[in-house]
C-alpha atoms as a PDB file:
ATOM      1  CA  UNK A   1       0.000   0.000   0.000  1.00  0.00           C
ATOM      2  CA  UNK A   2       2.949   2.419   1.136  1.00  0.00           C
ATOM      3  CA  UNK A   3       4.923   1.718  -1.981  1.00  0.00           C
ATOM      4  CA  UNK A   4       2.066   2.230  -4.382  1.00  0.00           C
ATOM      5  CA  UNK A   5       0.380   5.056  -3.100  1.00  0.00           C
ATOM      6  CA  UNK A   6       4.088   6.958  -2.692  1.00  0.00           C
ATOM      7  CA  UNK A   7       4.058   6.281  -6.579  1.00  0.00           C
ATOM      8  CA  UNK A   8       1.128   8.118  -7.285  1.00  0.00           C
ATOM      9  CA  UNK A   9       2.189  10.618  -4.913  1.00  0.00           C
ATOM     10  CA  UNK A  10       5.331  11.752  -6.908  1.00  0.00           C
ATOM     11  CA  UNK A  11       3.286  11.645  -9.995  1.00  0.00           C
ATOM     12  CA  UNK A  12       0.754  14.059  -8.869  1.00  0.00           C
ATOM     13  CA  UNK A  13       3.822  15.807  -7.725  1.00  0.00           C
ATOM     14  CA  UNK A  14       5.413  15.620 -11.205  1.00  0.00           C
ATOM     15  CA  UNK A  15       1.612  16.511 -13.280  1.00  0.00           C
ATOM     16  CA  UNK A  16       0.442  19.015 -10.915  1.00  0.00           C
ATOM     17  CA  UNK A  17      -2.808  17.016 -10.173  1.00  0.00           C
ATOM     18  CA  UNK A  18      -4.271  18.850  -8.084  1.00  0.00           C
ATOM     19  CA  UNK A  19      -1.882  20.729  -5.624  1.00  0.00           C
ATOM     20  CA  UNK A  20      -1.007  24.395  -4.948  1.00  0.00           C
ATOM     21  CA  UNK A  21       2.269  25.618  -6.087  1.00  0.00           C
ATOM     22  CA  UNK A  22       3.611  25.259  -2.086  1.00  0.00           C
ATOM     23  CA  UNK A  23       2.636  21.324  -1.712  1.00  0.00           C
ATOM     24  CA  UNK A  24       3.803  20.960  -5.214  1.00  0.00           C
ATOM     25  CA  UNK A  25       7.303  22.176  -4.015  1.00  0.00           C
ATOM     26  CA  UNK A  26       7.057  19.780  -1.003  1.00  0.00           C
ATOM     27  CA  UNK A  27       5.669  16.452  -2.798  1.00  0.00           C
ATOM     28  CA  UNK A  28       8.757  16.801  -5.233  1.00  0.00           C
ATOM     29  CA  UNK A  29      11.112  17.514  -2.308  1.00  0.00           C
ATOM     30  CA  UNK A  30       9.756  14.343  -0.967  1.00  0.00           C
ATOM     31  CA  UNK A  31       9.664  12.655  -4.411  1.00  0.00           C
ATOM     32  CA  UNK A  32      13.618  13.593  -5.187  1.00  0.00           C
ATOM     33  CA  UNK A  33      14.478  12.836  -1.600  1.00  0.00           C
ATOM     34  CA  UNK A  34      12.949   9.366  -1.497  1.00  0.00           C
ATOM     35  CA  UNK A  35      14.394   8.335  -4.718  1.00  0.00           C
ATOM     36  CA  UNK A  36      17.786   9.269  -3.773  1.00  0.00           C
ATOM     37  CA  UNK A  37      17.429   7.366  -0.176  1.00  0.00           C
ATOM     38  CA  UNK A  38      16.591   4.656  -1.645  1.00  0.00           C
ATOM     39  CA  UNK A  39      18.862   4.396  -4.227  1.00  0.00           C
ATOM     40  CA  UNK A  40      21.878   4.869  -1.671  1.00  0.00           C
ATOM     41  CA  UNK A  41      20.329   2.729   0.930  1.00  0.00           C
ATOM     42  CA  UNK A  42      19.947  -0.155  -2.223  1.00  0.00           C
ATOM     43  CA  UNK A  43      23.313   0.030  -3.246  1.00  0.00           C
ATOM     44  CA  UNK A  44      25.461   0.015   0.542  1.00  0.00           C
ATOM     45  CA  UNK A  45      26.212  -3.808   0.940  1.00  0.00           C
ATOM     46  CA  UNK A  46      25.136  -3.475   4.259  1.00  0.00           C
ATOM     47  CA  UNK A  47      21.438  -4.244   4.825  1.00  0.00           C
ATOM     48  CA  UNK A  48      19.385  -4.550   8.016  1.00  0.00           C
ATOM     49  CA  UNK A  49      15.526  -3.897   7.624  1.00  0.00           C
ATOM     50  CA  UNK A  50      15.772  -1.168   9.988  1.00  0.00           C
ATOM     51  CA  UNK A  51      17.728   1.150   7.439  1.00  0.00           C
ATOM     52  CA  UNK A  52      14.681   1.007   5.190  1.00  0.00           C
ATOM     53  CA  UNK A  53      13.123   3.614   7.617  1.00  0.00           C
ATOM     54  CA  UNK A  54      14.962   6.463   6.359  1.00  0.00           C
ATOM     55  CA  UNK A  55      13.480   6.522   3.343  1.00  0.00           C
ATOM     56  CA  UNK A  56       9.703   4.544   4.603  1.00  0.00           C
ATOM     57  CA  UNK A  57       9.302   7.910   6.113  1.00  0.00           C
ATOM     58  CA  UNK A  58       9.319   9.720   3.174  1.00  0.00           C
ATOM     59  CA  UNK A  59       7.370   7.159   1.152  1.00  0.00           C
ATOM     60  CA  UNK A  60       4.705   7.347   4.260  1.00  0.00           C
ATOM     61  CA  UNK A  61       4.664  11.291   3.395  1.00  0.00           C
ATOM     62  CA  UNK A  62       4.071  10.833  -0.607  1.00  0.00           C
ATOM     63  CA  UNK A  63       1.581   7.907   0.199  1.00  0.00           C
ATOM     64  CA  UNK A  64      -0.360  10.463   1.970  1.00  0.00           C
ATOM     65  CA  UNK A  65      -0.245  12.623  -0.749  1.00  0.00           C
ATOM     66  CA  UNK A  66      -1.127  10.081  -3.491  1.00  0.00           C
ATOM     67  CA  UNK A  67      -3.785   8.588  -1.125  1.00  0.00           C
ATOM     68  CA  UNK A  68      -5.507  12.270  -1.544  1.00  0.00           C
ATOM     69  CA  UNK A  69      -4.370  12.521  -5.535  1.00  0.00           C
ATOM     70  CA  UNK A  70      -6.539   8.923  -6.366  1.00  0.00           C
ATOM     71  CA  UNK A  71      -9.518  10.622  -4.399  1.00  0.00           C
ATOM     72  CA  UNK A  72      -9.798  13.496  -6.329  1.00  0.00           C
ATOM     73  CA  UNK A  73      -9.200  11.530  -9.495  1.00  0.00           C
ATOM     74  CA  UNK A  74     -12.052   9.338  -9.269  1.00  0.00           C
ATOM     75  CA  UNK A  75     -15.432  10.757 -10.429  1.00  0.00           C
ATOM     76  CA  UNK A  76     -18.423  10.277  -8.575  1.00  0.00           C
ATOM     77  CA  UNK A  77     -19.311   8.962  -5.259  1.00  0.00           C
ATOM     78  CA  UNK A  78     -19.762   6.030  -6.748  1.00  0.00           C
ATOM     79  CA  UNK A  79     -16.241   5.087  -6.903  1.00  0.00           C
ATOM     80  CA  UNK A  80     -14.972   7.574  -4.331  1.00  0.00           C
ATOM     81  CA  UNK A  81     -16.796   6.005  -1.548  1.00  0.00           C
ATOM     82  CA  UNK A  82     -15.678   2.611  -2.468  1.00  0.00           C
ATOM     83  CA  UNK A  83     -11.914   3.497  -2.835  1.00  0.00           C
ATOM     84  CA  UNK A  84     -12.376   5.203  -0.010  1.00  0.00           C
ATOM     85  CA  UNK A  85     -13.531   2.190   1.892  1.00  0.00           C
ATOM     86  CA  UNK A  86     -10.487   0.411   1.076  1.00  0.00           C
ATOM     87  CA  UNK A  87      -7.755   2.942   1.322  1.00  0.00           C
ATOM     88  CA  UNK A  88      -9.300   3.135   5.304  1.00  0.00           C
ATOM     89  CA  UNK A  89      -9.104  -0.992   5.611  1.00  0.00           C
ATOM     90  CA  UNK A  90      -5.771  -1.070   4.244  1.00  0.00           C
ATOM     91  CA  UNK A  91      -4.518   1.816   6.675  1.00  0.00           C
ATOM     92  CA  UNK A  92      -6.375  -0.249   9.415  1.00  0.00           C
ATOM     93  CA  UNK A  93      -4.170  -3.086   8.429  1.00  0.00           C
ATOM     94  CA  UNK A  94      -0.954  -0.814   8.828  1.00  0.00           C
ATOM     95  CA  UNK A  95      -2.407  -0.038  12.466  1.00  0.00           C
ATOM     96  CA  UNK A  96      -2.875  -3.660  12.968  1.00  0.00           C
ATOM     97  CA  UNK A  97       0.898  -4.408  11.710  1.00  0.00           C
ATOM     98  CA  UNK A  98       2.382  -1.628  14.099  1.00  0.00           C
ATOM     99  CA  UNK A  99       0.045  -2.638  16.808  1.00  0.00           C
ATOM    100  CA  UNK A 100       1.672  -6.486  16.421  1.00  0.00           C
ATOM    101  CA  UNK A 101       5.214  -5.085  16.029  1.00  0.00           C
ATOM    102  CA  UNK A 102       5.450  -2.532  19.137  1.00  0.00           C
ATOM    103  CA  UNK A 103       3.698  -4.567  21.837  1.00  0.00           C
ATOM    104  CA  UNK A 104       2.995  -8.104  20.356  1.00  0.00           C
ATOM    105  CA  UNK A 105       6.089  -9.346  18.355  1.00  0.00           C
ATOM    106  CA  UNK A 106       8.600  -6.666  20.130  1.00  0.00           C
ATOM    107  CA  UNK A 107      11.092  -8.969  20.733  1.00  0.00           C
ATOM    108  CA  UNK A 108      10.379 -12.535  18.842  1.00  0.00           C
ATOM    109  CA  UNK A 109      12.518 -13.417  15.938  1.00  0.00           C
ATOM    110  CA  UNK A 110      10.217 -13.337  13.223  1.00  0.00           C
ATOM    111  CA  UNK A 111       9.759  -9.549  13.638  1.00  0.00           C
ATOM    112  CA  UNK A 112      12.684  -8.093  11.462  1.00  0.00           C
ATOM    113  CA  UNK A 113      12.516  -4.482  13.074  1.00  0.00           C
ATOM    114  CA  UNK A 114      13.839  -6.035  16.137  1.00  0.00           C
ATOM    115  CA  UNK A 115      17.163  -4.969  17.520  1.00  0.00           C
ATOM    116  CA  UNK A 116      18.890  -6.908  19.427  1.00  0.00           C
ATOM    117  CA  UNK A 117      22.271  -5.402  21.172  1.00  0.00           C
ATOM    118  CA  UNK A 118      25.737  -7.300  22.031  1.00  0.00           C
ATOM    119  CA  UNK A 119      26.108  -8.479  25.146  1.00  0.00           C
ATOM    120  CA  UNK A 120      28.707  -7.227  27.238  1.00  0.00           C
ATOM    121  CA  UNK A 121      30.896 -10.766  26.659  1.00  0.00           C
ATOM    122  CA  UNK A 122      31.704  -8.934  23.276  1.00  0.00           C
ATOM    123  CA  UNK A 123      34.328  -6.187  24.949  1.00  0.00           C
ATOM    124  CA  UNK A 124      35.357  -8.923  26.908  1.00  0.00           C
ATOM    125  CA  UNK A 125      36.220 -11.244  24.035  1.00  0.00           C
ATOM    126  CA  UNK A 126      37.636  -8.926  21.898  1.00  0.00           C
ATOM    127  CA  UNK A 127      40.221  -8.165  25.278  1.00  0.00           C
ATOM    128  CA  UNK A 128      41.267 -11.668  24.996  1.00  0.00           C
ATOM    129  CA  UNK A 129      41.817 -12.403  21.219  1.00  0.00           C
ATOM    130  CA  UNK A 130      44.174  -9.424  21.612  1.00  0.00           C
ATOM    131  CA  UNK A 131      45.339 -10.664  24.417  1.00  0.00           C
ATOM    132  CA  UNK A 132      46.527 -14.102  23.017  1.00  0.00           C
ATOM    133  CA  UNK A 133      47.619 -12.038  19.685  1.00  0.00           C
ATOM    134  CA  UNK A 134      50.247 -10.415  22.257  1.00  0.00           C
ATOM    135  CA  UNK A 135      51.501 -14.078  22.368  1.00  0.00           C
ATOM    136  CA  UNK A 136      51.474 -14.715  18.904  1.00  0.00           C
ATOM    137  CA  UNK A 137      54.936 -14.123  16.649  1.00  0.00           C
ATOM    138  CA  UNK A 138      52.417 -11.463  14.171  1.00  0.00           C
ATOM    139  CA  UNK A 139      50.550  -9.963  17.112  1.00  0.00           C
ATOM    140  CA  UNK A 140      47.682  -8.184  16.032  1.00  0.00           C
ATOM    141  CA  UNK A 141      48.327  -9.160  12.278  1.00  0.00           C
ATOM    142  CA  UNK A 142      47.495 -12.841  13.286  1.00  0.00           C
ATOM    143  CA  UNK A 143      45.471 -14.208  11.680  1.00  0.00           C
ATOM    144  CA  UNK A 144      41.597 -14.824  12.577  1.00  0.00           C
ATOM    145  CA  UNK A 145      38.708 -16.368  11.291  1.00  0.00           C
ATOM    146  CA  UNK A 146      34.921 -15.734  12.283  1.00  0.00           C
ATOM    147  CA  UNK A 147      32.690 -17.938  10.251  1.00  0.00           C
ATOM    148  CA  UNK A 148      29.082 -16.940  10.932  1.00  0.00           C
ATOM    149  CA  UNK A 149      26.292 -18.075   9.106  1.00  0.00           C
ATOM    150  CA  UNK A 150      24.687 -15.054   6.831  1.00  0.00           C
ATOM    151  CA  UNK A 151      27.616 -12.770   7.789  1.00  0.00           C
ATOM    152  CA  UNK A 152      26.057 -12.381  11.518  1.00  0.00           C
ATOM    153  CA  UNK A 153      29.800 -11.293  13.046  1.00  0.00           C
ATOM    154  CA  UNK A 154      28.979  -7.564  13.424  1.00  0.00           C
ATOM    155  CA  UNK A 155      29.775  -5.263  15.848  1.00  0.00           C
ATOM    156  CA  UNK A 156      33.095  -7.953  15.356  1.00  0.00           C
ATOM    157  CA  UNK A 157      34.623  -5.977  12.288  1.00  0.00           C
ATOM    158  CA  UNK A 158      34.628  -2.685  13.906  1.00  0.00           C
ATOM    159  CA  UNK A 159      35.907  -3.617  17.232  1.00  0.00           C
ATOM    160  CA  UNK A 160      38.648  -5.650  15.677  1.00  0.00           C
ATOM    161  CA  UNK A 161      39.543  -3.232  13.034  1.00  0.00           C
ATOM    162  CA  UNK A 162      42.847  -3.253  13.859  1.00  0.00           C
ATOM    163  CA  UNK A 163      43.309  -6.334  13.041  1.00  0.00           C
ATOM    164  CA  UNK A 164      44.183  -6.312   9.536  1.00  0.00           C
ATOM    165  CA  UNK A 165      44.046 -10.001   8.561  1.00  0.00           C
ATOM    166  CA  UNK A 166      41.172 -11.055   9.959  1.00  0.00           C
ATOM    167  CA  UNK A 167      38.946 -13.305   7.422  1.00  0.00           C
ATOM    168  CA  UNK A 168      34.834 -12.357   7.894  1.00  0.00           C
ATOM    169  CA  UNK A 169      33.067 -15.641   6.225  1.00  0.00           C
ATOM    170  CA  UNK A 170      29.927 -17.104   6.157  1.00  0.00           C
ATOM    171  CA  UNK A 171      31.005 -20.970   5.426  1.00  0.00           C
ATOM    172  CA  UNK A 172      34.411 -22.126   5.734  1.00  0.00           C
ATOM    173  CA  UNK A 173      36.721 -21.662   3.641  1.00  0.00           C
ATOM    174  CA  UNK A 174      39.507 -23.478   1.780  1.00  0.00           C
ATOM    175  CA  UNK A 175      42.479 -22.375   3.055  1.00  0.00           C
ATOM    176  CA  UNK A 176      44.261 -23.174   6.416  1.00  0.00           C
ATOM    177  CA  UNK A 177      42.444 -22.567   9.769  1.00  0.00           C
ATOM    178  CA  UNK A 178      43.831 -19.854  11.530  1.00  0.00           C
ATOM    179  CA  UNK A 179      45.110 -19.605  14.831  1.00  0.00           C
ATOM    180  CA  UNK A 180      41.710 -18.479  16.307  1.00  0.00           C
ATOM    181  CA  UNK A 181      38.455 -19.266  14.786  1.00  0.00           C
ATOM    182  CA  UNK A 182      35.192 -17.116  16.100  1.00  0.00           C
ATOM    183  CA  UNK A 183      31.796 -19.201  15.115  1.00  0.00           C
ATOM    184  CA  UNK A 184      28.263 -19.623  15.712  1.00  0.00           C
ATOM    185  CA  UNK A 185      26.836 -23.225  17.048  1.00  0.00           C
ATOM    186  CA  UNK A 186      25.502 -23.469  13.842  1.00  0.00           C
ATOM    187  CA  UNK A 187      28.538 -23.357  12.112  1.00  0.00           C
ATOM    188  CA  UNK A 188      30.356 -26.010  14.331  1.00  0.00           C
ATOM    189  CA  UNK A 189      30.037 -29.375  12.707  1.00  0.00           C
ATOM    190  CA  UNK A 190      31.426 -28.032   9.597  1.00  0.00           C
ATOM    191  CA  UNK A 191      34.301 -26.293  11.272  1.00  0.00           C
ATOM    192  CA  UNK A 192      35.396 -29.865  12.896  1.00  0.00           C
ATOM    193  CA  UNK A 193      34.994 -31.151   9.782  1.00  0.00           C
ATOM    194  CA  UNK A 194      37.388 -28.729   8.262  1.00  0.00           C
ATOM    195  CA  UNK A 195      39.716 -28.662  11.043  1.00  0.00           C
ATOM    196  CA  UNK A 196      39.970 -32.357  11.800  1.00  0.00           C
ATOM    197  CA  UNK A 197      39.159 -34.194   8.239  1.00  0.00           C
ATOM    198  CA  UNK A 198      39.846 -31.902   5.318  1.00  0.00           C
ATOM    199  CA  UNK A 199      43.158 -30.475   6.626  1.00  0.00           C
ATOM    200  CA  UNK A 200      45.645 -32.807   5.152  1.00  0.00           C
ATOM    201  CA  UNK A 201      47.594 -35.216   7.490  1.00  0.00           C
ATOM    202  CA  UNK A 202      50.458 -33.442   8.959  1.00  0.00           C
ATOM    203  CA  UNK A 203      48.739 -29.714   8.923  1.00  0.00           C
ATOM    204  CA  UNK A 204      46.177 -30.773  11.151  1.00  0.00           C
ATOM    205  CA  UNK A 205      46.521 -28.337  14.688  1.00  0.00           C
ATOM    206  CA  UNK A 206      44.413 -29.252  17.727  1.00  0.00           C
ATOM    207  CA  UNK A 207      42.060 -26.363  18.900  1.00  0.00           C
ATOM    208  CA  UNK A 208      40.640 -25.780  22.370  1.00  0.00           C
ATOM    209  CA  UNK A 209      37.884 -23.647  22.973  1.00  0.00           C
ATOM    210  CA  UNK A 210      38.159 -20.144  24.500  1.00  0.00           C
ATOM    211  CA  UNK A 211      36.810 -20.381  28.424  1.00  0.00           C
ATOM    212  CA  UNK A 212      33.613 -18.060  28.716  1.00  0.00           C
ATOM    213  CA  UNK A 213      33.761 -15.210  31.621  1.00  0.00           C
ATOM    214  CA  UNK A 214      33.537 -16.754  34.845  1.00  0.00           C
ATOM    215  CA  UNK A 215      30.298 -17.862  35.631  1.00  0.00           C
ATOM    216  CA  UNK A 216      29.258 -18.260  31.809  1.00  0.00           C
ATOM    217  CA  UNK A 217      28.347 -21.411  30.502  1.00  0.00           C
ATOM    218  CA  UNK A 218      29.018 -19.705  26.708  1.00  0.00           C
ATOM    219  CA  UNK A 219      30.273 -16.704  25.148  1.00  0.00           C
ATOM    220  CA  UNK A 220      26.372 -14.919  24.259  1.00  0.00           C
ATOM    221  CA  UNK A 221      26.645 -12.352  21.370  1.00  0.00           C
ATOM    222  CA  UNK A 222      23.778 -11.134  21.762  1.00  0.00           C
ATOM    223  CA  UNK A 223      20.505 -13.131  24.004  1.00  0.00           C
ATOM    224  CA  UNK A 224      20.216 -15.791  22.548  1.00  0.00           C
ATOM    225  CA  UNK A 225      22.774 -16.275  20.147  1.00  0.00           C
ATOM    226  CA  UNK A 226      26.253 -17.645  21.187  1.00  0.00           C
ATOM    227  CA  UNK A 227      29.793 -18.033  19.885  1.00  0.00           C
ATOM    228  CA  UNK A 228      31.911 -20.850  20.093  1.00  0.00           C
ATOM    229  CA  UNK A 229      35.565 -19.283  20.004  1.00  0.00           C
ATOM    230  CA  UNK A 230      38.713 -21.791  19.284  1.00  0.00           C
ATOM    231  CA  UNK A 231      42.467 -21.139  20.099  1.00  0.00           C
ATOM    232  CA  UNK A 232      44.837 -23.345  18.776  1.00  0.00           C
ATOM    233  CA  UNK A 233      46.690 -25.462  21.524  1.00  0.00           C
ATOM    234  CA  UNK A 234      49.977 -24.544  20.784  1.00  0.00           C
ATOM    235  CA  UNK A 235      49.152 -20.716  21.326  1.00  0.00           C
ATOM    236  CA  UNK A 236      46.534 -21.164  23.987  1.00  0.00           C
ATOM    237  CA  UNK A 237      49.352 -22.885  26.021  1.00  0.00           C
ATOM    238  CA  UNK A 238      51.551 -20.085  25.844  1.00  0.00           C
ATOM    239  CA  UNK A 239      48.856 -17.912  26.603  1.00  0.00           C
ATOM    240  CA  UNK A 240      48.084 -19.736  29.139  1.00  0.00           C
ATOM    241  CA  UNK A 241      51.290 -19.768  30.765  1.00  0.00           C
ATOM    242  CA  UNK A 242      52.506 -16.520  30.434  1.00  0.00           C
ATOM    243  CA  UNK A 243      49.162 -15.248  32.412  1.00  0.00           C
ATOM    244  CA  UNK A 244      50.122 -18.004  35.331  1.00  0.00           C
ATOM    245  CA  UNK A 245      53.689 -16.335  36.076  1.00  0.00           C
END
């Protein structure tokens, strides 16, 4: 309904139907705006369903003002009233989505307006990773892997921007494991697999996993949704014994 009705809202814009010089100004404003918006927000790689609101708003704006343009258009009562009729279920809809999305389906899954922060084991983990990079011959240029299904790693890439070689994947890949893998519990049988049966014999490493915080049965990126974070032995052990001096 939004998207349609914004349509015919720039094209009364653009034919003059029916608007004084003043909302004519606006509705194109609006019309040029939205376009734009949504032609930057369409081409960043980055996508989460809340960045469509920047431009919804405007689209909400020229739906309003197409809504009003399709009135007038229509002659008669006869089809006014009827349009009318269905332009006020359709809206009642909208109030029936928003109504399910701020006090229904606030926080379930299936809502994909829903954010969700990190959890403050995020800060903690990224400590430690530098912390065992300290003990690694490249320090911070180690290497790391996080393999997350659907690219779900972020804030990850911004708090370890400093590391330069870390690999962000969504499957793993085919080259070596690094020295510290970051994954999701999805993720997990595969990475055995690729750590334990497609390395070839002889460039196989053992890997433990990275103790949560005390009292943590898991590393939680956000609620909910945990990481599984592997060390190889060789480095956890220095790691490890450095910190016990």
């Amino acid at each position: 309904m939004i998207g349609a009705l914004a349509v015919a809202g720039a094209a009364a814009a653009l034919v003059d139907q029916g608007l004084d010089d003043r909302r004519r100004r606006f509705a194109r404003f609006l019309a040029v705006y939205t376009l734009l918006l949504t032609a930057v927000y369409s081409a960043l790689p980055y996508k989460t369903p809340w960045c469509s609101l920047g431009f919804l708003s405007g689209m909400i704006l020229l739906a309003g003002i197409g809504a009003g343009a399709v009135l007038r258009s229509l002659p008669g009562l006869a089809f006014k009233v009827p349009a009318g009729v269905l332009l006020a279920a359709l809206a009642a809809h909208l109030g029936w989505q928003a109504y399910q999305a701020s006090f229904v389906d606030y926080e379930h899954p299936r809502n994909p307006y829903v954010y969700s922060h990190t959890t403050n084991d995020v800060p903690l983990l990224v400590g430690q990773i530098r912390e065992i990079a300290a003990h690694h011959a490249d320090g911070t240029a180690m290497h790391v892997q996080a393999i997350c299904p659907d690219h779900d790693y972020w804030p990850l890439p911004w708090c370890l921007r400093d590391f330069p070689t870390v690999a962000w994947l969504d499957a793993v890949p085919k080259s070596p494991p690094a020295p510290v893998i970051v994954t999701q519990p999805e993720a997990e049988q595969d990475l055995l697999r690729y750590l334990y049966v497609e390395q070839p014999p002889g460039h196989r490493n053992l890997y433990v996993p990275l103790p949560p915080p005390e009292g943590r049965d898991e590393w939680m990126f956000r609620p909910n949704v945990p990481l599984r974070v592997y060390v190889q032995l060789r480095l956890w052990e220095t790691y490890r014994t450095a910190r016990e001096r």
